[in-house]
PDB file of N, CA and C in Angstrom:
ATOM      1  N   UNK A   1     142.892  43.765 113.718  1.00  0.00           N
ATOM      2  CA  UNK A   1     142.580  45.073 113.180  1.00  0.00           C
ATOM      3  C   UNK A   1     143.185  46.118 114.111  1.00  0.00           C
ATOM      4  N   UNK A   2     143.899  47.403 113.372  1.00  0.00           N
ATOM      5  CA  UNK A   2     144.804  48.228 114.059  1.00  0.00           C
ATOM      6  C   UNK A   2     144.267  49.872 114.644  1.00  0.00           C
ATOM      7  N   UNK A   3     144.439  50.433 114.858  1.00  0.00           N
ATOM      8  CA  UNK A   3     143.535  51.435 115.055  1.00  0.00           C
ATOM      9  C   UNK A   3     143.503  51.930 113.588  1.00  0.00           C
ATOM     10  N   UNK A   4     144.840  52.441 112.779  1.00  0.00           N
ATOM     11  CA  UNK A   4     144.341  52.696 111.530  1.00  0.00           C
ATOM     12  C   UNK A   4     143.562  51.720 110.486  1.00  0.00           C
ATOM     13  N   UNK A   5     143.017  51.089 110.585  1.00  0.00           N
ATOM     14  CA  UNK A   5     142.444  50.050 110.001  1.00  0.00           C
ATOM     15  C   UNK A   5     141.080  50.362 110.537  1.00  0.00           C
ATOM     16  N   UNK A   6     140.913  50.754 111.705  1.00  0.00           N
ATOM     17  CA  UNK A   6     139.496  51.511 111.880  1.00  0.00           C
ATOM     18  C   UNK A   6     139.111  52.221 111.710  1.00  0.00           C
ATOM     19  N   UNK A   7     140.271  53.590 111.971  1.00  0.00           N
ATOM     20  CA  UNK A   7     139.907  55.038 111.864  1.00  0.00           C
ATOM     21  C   UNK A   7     139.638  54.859 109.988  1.00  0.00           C
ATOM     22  N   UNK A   8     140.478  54.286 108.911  1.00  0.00           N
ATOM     23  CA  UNK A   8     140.007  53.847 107.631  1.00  0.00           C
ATOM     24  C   UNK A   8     138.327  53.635 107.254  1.00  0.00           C
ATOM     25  N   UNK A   9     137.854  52.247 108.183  1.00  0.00           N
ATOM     26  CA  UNK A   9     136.678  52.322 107.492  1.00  0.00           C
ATOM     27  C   UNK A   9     135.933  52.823 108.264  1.00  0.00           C
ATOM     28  N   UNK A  10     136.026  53.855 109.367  1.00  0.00           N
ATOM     29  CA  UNK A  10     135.111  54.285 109.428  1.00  0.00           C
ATOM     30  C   UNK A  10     134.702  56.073 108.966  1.00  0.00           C
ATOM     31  N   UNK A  11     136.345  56.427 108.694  1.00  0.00           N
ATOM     32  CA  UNK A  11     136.138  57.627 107.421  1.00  0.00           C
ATOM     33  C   UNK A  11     135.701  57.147 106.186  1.00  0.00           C
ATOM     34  N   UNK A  12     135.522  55.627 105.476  1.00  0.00           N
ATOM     35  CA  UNK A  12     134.502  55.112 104.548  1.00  0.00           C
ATOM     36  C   UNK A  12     133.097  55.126 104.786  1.00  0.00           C
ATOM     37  N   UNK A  13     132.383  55.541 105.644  1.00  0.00           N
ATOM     38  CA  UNK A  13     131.152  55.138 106.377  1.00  0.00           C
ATOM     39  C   UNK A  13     130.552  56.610 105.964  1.00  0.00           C
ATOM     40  N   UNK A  14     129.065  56.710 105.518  1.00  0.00           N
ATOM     41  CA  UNK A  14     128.146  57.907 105.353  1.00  0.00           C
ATOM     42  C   UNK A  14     128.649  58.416 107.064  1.00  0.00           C
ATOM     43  N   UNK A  15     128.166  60.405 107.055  1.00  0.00           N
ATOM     44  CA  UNK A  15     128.057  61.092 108.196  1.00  0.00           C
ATOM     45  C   UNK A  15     127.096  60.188 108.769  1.00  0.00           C
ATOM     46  N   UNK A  16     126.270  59.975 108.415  1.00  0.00           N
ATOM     47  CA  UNK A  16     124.938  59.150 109.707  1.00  0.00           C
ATOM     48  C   UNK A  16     125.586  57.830 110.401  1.00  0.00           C
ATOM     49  N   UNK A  17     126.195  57.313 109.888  1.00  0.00           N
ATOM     50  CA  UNK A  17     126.601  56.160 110.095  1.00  0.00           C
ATOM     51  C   UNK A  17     127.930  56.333 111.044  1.00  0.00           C
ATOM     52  N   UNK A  18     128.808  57.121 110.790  1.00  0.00           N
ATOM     53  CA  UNK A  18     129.924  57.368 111.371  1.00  0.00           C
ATOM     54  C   UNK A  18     129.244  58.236 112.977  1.00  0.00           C
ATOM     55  N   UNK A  19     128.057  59.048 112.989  1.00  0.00           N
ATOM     56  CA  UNK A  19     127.266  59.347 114.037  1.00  0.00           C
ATOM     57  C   UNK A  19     127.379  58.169 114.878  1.00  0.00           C
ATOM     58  N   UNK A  20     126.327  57.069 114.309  1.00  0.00           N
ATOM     59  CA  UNK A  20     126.163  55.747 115.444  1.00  0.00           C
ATOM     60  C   UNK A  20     126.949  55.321 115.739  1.00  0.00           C
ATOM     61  N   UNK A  21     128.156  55.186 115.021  1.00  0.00           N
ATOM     62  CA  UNK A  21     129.288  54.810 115.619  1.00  0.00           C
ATOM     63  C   UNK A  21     130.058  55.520 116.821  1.00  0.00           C
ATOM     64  N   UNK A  22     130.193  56.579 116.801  1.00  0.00           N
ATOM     65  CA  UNK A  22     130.399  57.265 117.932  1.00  0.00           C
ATOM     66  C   UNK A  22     129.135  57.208 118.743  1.00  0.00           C
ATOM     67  N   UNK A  23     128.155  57.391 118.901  1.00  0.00           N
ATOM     68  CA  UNK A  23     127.137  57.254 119.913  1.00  0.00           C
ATOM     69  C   UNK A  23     126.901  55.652 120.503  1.00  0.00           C
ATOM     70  N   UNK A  24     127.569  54.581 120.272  1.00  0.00           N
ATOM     71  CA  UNK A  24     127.906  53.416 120.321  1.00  0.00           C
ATOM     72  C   UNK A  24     128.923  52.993 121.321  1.00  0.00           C
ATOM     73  N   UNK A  25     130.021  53.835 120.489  1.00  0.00           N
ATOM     74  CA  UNK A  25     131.319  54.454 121.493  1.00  0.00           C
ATOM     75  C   UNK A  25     131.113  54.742 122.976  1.00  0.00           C
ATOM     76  N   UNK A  26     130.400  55.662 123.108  1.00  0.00           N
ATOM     77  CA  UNK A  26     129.679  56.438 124.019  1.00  0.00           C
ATOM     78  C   UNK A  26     128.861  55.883 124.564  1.00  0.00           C
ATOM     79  N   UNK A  27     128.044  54.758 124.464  1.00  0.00           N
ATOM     80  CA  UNK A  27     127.528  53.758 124.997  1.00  0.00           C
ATOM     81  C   UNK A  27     128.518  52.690 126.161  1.00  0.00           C
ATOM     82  N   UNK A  28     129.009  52.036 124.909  1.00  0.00           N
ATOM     83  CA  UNK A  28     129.990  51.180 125.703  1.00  0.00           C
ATOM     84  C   UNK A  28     131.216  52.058 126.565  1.00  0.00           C
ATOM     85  N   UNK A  29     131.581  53.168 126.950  1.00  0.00           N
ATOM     86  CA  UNK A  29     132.129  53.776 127.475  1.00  0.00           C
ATOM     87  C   UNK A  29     131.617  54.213 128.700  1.00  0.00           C
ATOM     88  N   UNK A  30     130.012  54.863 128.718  1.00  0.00           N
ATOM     89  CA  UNK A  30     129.568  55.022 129.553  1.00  0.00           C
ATOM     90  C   UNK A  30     128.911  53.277 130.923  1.00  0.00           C
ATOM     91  N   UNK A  31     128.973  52.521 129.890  1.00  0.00           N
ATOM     92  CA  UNK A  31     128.654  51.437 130.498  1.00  0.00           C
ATOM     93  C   UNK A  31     129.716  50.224 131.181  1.00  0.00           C
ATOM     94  N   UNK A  32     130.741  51.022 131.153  1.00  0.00           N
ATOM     95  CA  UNK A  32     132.636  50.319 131.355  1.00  0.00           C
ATOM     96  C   UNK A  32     132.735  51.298 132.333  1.00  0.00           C
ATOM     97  N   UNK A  33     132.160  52.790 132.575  1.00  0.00           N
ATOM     98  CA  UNK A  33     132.576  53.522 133.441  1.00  0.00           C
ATOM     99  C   UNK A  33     133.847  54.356 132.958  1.00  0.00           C
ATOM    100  N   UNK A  34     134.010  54.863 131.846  1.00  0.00           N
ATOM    101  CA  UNK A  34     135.086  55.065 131.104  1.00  0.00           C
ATOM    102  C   UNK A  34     134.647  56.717 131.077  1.00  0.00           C
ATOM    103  N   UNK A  35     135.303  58.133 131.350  1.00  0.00           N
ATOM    104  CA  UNK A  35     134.712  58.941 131.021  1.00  0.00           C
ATOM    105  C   UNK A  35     135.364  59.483 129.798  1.00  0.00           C
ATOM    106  N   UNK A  36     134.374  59.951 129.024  1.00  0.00           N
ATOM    107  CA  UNK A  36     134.472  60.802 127.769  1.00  0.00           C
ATOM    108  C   UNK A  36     134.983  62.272 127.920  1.00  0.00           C
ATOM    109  N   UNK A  37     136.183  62.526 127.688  1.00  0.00           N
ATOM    110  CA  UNK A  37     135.975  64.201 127.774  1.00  0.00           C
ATOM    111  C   UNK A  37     135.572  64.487 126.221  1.00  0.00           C
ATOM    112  N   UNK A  38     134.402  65.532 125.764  1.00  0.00           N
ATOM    113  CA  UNK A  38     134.375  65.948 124.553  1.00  0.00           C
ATOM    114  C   UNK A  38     135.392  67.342 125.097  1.00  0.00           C
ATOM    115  N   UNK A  39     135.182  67.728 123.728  1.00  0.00           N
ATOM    116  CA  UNK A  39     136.302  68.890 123.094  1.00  0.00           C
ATOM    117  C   UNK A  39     135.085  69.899 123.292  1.00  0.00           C
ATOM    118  N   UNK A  40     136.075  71.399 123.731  1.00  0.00           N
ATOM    119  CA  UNK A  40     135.411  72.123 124.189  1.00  0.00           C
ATOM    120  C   UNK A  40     135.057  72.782 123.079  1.00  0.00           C
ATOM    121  N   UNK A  41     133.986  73.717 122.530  1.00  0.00           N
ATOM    122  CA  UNK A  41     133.330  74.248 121.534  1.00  0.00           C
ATOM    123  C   UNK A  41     134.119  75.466 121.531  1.00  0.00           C
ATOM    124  N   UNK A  42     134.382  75.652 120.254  1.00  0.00           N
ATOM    125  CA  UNK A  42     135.493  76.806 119.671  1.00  0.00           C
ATOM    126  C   UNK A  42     134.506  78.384 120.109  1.00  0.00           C
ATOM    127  N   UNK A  43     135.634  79.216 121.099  1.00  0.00           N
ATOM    128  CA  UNK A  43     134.796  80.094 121.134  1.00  0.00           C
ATOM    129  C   UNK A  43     135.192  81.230 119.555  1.00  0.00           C
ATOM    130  N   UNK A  44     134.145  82.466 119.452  1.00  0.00           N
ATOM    131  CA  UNK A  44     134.665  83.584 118.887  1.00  0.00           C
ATOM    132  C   UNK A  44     135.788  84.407 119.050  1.00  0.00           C
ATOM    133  N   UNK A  45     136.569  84.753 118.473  1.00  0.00           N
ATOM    134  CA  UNK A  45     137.423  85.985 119.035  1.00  0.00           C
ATOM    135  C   UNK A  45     136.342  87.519 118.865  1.00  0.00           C
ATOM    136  N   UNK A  46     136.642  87.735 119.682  1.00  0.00           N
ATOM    137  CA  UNK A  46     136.259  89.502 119.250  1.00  0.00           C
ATOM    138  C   UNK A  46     137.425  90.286 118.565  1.00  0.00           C
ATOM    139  N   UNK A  47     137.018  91.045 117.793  1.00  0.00           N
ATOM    140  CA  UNK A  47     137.435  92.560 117.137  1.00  0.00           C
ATOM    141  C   UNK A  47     138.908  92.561 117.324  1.00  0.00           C
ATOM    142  N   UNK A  48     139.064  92.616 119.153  1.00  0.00           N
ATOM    143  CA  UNK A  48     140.094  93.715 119.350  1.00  0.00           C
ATOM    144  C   UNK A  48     141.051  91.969 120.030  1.00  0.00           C
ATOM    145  N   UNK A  49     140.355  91.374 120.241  1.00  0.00           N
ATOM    146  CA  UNK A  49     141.775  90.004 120.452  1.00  0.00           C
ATOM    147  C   UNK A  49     142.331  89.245 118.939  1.00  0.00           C
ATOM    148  N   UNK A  50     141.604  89.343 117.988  1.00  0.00           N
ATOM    149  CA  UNK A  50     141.984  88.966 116.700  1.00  0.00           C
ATOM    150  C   UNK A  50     143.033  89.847 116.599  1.00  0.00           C
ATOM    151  N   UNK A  51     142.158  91.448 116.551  1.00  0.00           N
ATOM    152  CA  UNK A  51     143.790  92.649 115.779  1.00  0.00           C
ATOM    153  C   UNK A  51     144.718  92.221 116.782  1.00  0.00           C
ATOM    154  N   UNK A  52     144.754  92.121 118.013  1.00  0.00           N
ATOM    155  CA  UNK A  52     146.103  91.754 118.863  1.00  0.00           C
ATOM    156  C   UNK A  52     146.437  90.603 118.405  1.00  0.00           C
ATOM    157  N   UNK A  53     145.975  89.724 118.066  1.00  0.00           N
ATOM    158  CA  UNK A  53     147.115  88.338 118.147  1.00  0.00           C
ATOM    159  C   UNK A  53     147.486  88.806 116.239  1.00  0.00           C
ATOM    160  N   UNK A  54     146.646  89.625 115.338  1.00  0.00           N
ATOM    161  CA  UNK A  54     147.590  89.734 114.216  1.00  0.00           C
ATOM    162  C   UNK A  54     148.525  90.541 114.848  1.00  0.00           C
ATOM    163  N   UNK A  55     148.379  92.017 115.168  1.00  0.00           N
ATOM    164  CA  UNK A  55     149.464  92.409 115.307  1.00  0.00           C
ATOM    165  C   UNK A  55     150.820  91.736 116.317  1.00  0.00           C
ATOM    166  N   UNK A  56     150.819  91.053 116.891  1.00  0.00           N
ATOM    167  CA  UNK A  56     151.525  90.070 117.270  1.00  0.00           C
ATOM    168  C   UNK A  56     152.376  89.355 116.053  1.00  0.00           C
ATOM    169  N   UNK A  57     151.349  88.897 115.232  1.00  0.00           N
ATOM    170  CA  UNK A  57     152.446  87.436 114.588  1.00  0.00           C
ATOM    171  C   UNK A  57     152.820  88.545 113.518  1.00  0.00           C
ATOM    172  N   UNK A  58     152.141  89.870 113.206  1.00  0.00           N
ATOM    173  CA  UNK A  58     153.018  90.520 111.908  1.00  0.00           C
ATOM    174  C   UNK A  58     154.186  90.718 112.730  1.00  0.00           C
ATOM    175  N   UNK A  59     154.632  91.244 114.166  1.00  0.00           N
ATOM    176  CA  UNK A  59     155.874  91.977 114.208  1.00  0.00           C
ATOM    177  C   UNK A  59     156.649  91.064 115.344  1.00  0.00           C
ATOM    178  N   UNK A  60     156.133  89.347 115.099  1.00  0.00           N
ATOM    179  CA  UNK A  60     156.966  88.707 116.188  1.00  0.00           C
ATOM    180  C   UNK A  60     158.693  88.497 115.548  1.00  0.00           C
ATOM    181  N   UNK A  61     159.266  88.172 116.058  1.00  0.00           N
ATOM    182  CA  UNK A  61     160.931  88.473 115.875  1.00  0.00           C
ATOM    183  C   UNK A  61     161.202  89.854 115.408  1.00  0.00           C
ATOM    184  N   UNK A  62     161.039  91.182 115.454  1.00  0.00           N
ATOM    185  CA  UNK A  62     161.365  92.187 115.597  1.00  0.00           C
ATOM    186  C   UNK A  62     161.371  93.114 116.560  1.00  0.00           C
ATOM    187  N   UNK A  63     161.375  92.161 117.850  1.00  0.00           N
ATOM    188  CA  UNK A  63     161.389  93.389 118.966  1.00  0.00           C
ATOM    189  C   UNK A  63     163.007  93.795 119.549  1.00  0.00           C
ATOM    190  N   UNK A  64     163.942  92.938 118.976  1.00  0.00           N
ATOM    191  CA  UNK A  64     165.692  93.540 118.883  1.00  0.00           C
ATOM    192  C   UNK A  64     166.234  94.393 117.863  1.00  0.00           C
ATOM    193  N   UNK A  65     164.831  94.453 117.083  1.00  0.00           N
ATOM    194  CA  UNK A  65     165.838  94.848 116.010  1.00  0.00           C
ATOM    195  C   UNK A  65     165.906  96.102 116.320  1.00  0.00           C
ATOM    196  N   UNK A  66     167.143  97.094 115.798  1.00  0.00           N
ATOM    197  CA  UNK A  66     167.531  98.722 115.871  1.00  0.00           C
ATOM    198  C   UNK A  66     166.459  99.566 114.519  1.00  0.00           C
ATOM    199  N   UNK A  67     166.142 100.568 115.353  1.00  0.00           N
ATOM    200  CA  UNK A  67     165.170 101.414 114.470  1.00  0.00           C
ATOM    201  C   UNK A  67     165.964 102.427 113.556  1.00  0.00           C
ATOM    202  N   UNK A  68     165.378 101.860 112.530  1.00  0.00           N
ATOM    203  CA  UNK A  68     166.527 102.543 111.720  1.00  0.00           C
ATOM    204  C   UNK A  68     165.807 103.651 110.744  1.00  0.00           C
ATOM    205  N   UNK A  69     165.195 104.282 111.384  1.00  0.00           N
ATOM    206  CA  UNK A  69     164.599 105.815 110.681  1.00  0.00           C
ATOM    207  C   UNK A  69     164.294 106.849 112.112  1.00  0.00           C
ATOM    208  N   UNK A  70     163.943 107.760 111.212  1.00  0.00           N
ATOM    209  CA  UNK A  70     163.642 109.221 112.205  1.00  0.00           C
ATOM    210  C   UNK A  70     162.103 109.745 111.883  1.00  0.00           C
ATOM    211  N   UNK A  71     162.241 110.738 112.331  1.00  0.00           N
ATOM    212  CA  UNK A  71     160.964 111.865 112.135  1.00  0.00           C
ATOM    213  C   UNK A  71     160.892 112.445 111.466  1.00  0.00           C
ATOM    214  N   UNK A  72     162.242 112.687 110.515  1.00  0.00           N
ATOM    215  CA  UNK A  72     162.437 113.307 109.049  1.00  0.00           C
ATOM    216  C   UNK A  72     161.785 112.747 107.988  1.00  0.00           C
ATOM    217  N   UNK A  73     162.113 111.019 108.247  1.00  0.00           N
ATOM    218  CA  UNK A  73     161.453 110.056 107.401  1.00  0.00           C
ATOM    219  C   UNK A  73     159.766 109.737 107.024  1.00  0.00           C
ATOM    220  N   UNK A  74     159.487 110.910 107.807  1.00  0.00           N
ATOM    221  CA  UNK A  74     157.699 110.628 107.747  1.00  0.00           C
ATOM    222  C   UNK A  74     157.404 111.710 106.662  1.00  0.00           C
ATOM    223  N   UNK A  75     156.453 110.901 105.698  1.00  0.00           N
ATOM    224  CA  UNK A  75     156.053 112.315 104.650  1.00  0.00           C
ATOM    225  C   UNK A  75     154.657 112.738 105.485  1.00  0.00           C
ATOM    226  N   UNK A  76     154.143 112.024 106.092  1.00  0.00           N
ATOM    227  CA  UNK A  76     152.430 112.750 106.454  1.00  0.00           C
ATOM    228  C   UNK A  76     153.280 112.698 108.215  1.00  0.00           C
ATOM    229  N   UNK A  77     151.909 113.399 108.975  1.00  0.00           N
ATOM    230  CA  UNK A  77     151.957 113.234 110.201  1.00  0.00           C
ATOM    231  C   UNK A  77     150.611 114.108 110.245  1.00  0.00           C
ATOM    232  N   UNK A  78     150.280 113.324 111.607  1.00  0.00           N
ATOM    233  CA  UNK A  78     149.173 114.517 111.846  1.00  0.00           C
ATOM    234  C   UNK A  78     149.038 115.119 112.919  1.00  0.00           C
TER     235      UNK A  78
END
């Protein structure tokens, strides 16, 4: 049996069941001396690091480009 042949039935397995299986894992790991790193818990972004990383990916590859309008070109200003 291959690893995909496991990772298979054990995405066939109810959530509860696929639980013991990892806490099993985690058994025999801790008892081999094997350490577990878990995955670190997703933090929040706030407000103002979200608008930065959009405004980022809206205007990434345009920081060569030539500006091609004026101050004439504005109908409002304030």
């Amino acid at each position: 049996m291959g690893y995909m042949d496991l990772i298979a039935i054990l995405q066939s397995l109810p959530q509860d069941r696929q639980a013991e299986v990892f806490d099993f894992v985690e058994f025999i790991a801790a008892k081999s001396g094997v350490a577990i790193e878990k995955p670190l818990a997703p933090q929040a972004w706030t407000d103002a690091e979200f608008s930065e990383l959009a405004m980022r990916q809206a205007l990434r590859g345009m920081e060569n480009e030539a500006v091609s309008y004026t101050r004439a070109d504005l109908k409002a200003s304030w």
